[in-house]
N, C-alpha and C. Protein backbone atom coordinates (compact mmCIF):
# COMPACT_ATOMS: atom_id res chain seq x y z
N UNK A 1 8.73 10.24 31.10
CA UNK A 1 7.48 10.47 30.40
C UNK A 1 7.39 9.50 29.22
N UNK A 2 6.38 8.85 29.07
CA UNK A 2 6.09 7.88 28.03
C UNK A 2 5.72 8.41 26.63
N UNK A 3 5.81 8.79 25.53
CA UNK A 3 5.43 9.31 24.25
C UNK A 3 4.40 7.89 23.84
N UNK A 4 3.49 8.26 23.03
CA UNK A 4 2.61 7.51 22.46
C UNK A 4 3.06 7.80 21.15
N UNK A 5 2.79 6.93 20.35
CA UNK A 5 2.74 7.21 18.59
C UNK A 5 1.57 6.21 17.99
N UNK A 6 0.82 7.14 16.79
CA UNK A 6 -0.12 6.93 16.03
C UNK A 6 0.46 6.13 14.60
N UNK A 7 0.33 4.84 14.91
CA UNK A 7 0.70 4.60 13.24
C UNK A 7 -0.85 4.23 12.04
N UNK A 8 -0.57 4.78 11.25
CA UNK A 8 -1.91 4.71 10.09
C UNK A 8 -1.21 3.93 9.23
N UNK A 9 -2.29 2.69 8.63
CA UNK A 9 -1.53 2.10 7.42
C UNK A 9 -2.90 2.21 6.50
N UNK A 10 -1.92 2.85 5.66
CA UNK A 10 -3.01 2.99 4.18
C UNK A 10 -2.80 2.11 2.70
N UNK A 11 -4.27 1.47 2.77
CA UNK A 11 -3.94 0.25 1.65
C UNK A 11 -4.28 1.50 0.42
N UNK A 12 -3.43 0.78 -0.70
CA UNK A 12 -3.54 0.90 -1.73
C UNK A 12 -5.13 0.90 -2.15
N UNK A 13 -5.80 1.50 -3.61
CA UNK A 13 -6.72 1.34 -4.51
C UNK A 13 -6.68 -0.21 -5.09
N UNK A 14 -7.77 -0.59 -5.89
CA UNK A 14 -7.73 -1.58 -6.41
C UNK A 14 -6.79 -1.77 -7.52
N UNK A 15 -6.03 -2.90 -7.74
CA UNK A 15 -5.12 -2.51 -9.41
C UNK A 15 -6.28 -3.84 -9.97
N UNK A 16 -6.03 -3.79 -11.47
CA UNK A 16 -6.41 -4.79 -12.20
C UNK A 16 -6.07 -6.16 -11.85
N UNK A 17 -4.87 -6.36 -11.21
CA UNK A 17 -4.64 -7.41 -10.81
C UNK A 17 -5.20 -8.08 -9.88
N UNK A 18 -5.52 -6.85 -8.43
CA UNK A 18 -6.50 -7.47 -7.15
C UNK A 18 -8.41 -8.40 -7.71
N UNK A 19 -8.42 -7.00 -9.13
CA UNK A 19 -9.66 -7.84 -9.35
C UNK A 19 -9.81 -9.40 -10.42
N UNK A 20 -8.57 -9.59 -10.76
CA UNK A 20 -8.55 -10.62 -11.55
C UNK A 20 -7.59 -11.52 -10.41
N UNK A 21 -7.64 -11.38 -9.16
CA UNK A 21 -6.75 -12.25 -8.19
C UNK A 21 -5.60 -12.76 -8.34
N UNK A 22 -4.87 -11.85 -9.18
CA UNK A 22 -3.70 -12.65 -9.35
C UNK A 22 -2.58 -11.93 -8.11
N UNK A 23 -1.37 -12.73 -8.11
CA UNK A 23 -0.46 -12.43 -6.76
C UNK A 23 0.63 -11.76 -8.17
N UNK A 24 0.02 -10.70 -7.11
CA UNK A 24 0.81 -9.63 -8.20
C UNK A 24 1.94 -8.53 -7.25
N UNK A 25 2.92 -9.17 -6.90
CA UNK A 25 3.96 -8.06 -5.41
C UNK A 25 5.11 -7.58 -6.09
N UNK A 26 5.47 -7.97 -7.23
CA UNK A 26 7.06 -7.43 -7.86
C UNK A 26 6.33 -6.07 -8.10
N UNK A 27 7.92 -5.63 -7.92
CA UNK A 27 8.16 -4.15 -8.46
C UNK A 27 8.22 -4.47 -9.93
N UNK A 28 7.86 -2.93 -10.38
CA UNK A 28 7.45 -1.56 -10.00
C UNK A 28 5.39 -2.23 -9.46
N UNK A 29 5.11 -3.10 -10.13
CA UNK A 29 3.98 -3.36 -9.83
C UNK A 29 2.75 -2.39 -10.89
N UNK A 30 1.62 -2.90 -10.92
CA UNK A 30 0.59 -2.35 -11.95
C UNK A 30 0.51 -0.74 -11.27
N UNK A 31 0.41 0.40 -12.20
CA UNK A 31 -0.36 1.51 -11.25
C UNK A 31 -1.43 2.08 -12.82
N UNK A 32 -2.64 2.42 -11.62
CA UNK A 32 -3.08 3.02 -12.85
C UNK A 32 -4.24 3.95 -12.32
N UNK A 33 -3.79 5.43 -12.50
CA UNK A 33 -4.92 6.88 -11.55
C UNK A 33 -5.88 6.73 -11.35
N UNK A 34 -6.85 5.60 -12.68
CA UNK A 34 -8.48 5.59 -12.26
C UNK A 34 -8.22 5.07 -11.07
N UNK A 35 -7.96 4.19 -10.09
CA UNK A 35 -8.21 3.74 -9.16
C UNK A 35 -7.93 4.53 -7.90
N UNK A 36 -6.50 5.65 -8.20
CA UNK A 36 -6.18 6.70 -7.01
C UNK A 36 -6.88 7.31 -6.60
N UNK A 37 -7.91 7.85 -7.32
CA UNK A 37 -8.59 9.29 -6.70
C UNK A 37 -9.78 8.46 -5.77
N UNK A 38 -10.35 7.16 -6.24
CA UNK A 38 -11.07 6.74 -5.23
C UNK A 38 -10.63 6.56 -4.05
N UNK A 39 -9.55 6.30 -3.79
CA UNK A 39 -9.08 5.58 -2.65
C UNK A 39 -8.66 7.03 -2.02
N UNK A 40 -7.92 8.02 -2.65
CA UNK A 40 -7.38 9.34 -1.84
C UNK A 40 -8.99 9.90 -1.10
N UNK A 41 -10.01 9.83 -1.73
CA UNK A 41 -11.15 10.22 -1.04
C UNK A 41 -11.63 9.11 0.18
N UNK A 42 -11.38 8.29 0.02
CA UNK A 42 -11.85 7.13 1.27
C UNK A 42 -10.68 7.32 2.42
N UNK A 43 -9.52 8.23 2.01
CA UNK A 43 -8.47 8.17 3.56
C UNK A 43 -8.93 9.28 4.61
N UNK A 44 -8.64 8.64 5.65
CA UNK A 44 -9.23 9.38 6.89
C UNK A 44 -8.50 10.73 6.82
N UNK A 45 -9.16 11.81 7.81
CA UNK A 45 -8.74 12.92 7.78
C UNK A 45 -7.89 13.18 9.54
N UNK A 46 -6.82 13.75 8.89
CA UNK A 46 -5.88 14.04 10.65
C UNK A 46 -6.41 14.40 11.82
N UNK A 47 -6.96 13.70 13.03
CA UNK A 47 -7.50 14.25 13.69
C UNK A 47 -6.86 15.22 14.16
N UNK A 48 -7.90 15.92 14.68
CA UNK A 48 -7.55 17.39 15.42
C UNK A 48 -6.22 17.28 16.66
N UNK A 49 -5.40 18.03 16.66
CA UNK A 49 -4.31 18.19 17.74
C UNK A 49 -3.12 16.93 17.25
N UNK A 50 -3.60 16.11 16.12
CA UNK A 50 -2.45 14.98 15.93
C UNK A 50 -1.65 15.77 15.26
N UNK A 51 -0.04 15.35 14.42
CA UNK A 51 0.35 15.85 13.75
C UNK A 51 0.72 14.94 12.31
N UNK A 52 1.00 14.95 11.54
CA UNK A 52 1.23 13.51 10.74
C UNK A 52 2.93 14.07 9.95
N UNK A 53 3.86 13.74 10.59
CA UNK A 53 5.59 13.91 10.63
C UNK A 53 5.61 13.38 9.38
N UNK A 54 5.23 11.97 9.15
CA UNK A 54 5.88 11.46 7.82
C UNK A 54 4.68 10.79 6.97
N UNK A 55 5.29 10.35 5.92
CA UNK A 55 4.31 9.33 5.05
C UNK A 55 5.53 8.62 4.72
N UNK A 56 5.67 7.54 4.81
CA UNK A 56 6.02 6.51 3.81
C UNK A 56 5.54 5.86 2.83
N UNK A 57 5.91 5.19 2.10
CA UNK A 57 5.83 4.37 0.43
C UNK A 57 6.44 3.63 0.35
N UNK A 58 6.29 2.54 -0.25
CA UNK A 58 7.13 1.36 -0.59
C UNK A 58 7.78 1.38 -1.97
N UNK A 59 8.25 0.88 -2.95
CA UNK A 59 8.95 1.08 -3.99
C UNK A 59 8.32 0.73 -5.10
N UNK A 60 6.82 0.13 -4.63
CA UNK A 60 5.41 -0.44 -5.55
C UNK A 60 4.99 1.00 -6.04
N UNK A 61 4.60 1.00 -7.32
CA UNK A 61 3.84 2.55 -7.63
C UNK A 61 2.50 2.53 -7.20
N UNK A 62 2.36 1.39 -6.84
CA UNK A 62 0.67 1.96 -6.17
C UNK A 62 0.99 2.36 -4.82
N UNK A 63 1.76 2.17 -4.67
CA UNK A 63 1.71 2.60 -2.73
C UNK A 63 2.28 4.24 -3.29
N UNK A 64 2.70 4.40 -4.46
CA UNK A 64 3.67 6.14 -4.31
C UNK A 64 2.39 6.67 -4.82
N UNK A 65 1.55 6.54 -5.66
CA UNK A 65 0.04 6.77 -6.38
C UNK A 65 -0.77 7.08 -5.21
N UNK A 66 -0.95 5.92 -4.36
CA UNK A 66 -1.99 6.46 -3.35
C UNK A 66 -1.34 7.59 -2.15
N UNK A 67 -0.49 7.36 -1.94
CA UNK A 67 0.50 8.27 -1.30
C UNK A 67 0.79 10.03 -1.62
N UNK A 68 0.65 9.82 -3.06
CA UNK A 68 1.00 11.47 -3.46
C UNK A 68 -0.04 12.36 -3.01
N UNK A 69 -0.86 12.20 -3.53
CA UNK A 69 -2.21 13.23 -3.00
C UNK A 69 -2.12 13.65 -1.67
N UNK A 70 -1.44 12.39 -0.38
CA UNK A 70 -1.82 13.17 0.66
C UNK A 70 -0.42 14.37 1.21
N UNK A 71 0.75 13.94 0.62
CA UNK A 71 1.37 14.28 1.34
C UNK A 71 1.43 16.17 1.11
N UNK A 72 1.00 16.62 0.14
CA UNK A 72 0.92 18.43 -0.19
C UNK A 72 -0.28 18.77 1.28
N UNK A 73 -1.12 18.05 1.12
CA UNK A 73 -1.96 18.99 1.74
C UNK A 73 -1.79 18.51 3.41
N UNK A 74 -0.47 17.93 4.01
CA UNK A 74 0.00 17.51 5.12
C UNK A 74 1.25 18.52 5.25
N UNK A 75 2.06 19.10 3.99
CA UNK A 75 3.25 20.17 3.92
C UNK A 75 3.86 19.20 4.02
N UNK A 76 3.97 17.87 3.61
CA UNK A 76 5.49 16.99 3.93
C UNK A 76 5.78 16.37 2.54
N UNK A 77 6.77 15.60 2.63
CA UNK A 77 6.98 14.68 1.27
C UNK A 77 6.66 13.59 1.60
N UNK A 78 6.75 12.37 0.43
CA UNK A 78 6.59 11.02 0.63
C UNK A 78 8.29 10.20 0.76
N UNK A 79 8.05 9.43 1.46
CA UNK A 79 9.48 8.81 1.54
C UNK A 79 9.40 7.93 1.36
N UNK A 80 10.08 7.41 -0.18
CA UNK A 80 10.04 6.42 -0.57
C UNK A 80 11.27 4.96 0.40
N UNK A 81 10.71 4.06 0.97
CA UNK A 81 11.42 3.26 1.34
C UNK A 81 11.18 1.21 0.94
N UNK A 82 12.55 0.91 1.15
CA UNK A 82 12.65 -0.21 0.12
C UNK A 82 11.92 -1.22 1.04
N UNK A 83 12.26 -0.94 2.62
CA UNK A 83 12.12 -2.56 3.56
C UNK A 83 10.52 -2.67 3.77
N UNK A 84 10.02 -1.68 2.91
CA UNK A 84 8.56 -1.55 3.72
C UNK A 84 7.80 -1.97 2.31
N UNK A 85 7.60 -3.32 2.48
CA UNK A 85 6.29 -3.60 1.17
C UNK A 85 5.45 -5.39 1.07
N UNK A 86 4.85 -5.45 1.08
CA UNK A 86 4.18 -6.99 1.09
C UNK A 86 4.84 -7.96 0.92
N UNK A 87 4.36 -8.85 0.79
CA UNK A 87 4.71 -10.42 1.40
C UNK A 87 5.34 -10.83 0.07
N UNK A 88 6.25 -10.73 -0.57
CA UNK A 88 6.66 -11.95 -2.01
C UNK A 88 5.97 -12.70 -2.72
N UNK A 89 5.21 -12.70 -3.57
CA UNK A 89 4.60 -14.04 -4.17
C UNK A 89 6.01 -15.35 -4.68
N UNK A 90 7.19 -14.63 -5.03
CA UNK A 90 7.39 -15.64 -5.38
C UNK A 90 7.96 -16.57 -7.11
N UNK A 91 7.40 -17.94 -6.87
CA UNK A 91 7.28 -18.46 -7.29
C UNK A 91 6.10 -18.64 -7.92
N UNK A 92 5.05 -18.00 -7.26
CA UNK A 92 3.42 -18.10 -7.59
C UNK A 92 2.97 -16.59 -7.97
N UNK A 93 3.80 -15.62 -8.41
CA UNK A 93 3.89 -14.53 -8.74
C UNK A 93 3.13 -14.27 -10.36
N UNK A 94 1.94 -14.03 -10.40
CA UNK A 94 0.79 -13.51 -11.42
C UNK A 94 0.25 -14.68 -11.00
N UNK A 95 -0.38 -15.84 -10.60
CA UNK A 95 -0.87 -16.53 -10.45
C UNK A 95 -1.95 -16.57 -10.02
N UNK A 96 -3.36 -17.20 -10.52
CA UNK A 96 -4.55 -16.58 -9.23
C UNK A 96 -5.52 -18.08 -8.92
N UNK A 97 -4.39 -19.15 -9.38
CA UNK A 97 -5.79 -20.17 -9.12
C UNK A 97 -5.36 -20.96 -7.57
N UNK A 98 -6.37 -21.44 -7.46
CA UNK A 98 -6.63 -21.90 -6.09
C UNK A 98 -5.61 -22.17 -5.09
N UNK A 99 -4.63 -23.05 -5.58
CA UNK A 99 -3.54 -23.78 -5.04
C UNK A 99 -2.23 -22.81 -4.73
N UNK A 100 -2.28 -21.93 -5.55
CA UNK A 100 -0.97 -20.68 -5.74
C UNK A 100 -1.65 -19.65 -4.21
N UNK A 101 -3.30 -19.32 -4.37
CA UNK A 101 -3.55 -18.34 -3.32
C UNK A 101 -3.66 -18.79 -1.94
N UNK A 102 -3.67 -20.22 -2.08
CA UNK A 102 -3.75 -21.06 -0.32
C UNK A 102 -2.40 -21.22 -0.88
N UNK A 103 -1.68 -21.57 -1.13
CA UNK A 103 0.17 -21.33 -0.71
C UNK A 103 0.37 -19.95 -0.11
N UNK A 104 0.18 -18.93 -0.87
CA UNK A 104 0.59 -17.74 -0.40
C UNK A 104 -0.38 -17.38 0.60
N UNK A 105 -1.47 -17.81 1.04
CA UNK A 105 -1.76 -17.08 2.33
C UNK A 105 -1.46 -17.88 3.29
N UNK A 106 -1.18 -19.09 3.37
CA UNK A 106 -0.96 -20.22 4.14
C UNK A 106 0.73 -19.75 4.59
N UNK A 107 1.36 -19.63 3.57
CA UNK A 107 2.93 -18.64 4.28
C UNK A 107 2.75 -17.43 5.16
N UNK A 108 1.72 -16.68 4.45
CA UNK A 108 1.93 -14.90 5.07
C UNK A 108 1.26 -15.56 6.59
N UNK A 109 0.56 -16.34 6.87
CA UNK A 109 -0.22 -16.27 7.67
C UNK A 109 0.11 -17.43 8.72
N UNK A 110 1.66 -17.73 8.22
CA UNK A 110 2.45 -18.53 9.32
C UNK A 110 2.94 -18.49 10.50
């Protein structure tokens, strides 16, 4: 018998950094609540008969920020894990002008 699995990936809220474009991926990373509660209202709701086993998080506080809200009203915890988180900036790490954001998408997108 074949098992199927549902994976959901849930982006983060906006941080200050996405709107001032800078390549912002080090830990702990910006977090800040005004932006959580928008984004916890924009996540989809479990469809009917699915079950949702886990949530993961990355070690960024915006991924544990957008993450908390759902996991109470799922009965599970969040599991924080290290291997799971975006692409490195780097060397070009806070950076947001032209040449730094075509480097870094020109890598991720190698």
């Amino acid at each position: 018998m074949t098992r199927s699995m549902r994976m959901l990936l849930i982006r983060h809220g906006q941080t200050p950094s996405n709107l001032g474009h800078f390549l912002d991926t080090a830990r702990p990373g910006p977090a800040s609540p005004t932006w959580v509660s928008g984004r916890r209202r924009r996540c989809p709701e479990r469809p009917p008969g699915r079950t949702s086993p886990r949530l993961y998080a990355s070690t960024l506080a915006r991924t544990q920020l957008t993450a908390a809200p759902l996991a109470p009203e799922r009965g599970i915890e969040v599991r924080i894990r290290d291997g799971i988180r975006e692409l490195s900036a780097g060397d070009l790490e806070m950076r947001a002008d032209e040449d730094a954001v075509r480097r870094y998408l020109t890598t991720a997108f190698s």
